[in-house]
Protein backbone atom coordinates (compact mmCIF):
# COMPACT_ATOMS: atom_id res chain seq x y z
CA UNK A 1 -28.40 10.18 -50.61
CA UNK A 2 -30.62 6.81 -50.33
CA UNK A 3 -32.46 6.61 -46.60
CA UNK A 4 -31.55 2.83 -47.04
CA UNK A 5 -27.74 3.27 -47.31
CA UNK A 6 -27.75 5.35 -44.43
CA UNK A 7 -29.61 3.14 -41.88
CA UNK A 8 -27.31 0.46 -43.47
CA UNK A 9 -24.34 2.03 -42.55
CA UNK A 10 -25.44 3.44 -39.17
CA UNK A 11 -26.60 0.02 -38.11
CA UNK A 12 -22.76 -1.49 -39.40
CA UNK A 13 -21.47 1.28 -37.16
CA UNK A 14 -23.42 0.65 -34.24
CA UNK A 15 -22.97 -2.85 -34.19
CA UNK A 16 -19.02 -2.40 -34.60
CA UNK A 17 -18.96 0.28 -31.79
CA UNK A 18 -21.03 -1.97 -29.19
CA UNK A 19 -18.47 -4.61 -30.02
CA UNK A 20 -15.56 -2.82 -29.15
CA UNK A 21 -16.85 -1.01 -26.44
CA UNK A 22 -17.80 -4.71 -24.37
CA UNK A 23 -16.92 -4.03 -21.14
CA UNK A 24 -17.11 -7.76 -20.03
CA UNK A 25 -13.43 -9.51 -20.36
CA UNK A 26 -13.22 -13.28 -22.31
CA UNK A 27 -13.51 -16.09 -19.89
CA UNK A 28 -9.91 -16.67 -20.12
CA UNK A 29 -8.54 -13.67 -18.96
CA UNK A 30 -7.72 -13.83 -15.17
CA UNK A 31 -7.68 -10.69 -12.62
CA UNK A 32 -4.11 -11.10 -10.93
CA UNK A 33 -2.78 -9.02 -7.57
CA UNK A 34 0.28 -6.64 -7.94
CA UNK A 35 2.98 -8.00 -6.88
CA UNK A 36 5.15 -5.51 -4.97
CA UNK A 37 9.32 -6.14 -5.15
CA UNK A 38 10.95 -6.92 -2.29
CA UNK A 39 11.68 -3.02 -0.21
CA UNK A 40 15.34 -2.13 -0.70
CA UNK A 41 15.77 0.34 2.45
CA UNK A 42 13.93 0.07 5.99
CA UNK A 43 11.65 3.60 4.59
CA UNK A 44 10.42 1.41 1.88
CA UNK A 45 9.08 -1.24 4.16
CA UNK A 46 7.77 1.68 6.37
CA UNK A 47 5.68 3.01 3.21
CA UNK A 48 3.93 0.02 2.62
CA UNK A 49 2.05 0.95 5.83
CA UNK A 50 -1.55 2.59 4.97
CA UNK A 51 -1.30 6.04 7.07
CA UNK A 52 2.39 6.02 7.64
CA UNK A 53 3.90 9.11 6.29
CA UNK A 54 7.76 8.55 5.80
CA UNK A 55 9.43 11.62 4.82
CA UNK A 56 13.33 12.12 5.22
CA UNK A 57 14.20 11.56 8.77
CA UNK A 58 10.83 11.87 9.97
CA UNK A 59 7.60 9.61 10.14
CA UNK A 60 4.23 10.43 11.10
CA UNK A 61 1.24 8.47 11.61
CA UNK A 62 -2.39 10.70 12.55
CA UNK A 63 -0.85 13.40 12.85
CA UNK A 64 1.82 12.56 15.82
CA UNK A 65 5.01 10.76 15.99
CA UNK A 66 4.51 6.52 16.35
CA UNK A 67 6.78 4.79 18.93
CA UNK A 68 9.32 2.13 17.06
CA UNK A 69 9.70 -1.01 18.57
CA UNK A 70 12.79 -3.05 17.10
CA UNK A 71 12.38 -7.03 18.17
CA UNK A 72 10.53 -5.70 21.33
CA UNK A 73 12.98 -2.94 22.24
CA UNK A 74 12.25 0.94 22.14
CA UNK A 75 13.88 2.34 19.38
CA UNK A 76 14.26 5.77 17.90
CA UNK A 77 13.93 5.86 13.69
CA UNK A 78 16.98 7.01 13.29
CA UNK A 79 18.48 3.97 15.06
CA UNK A 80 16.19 1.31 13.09
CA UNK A 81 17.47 2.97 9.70
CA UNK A 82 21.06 2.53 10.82
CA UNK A 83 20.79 -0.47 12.73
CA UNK A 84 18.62 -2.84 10.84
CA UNK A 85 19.33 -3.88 6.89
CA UNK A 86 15.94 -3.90 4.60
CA UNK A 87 16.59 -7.43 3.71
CA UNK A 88 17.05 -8.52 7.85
CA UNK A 89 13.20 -7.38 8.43
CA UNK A 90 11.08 -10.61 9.04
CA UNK A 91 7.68 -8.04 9.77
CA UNK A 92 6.47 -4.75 9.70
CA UNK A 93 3.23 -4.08 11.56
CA UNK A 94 1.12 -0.91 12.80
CA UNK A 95 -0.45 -1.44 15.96
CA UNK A 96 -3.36 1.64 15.70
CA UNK A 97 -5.57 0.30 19.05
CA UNK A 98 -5.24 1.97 21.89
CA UNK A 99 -5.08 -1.36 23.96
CA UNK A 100 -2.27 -2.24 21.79
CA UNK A 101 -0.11 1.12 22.49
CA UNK A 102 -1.00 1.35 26.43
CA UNK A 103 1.43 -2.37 26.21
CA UNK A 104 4.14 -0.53 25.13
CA UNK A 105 3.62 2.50 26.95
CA UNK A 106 1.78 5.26 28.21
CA UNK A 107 2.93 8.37 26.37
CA UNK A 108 0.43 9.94 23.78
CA UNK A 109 1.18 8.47 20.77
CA UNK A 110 -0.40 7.90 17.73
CA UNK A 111 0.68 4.27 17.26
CA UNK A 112 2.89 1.78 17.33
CA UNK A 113 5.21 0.22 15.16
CA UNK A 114 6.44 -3.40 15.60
CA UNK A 115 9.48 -4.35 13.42
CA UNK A 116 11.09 -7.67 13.63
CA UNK A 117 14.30 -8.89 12.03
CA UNK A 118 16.66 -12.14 11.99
C-alpha cells in the first residue's frame, strides 16, 4: 500500500474527527434553565427543598424531624398535607440558622419550615 494514500487518508480522518468532536456550541445556541412544572401535592413542593427528605408520612431534614409552620402557626405534617391544597401554597422556605429556629422555638430541631398559602 502507497505511504502517500495512507497519510492522505489519516489526515481526512483526523480532520473529520476534530470536527465532530468540537466541544464549543455555535453562537446561536443559548444555555436555558429547567423549568420545573408547577408541584401537584404539598410532598412535591416539600422535595424541591435541597436536604429535605420526604418519604411517606415522614420528613427529615439533618438527620432530625423540622418543625412546620403553616401561615405562622405550628403545624404537624400530617395536618399541612390534609389541610393545605398544592395549588393554595404562595411559599415554601427552609429556615436552617439557628437564629432563625430559636424564633419559633426552643426544642432541638433541625430546622424550620415556613409554608404560606392564600
Amino acid at each position: 500500500m502507497n505511504t502517500a494514500h495512507i497519510s492522505f487518508w489519516g489526515i481526512l480522518f483526523s480532520v473529520l474527527l476534530g470536527f465532530s468532536c468540537s466541544s464549543t456550541a455555535p453562537a446561536s445556541v443559548k444555555k436555558t434553565k429547567a423549568v420545573l412544572p408547577p408541584p401537584q401535592t404539598v410532598e412535591q413542593h416539600l422535595q424541591r427543598l435541597p436536604g429535605l427528605r420526604v418519604s411517606g408520612n415522614t420528613i427529615s431534614y439533618r438527620g432530625g424531624r423540622p418543625l412546620i409552620v403553616l401561615n405562622g402557626a405550628i403545624v404537624s405534617y400530617n395536618t399541612l398535607r390534609t389541610m393545605v391544597a398544592a395549588n393554595s401554597i404562595k411559599s415554601v422556605k427552609l429556615l436552617k440558622s439557628q437564629t432563625d429556629i430559636k424564633r419559633w422555638t426552643n426544642s432541638n430541631v433541625t430546622g424550620v419550615i415556613e409554608v404560606r398559602s392564600f
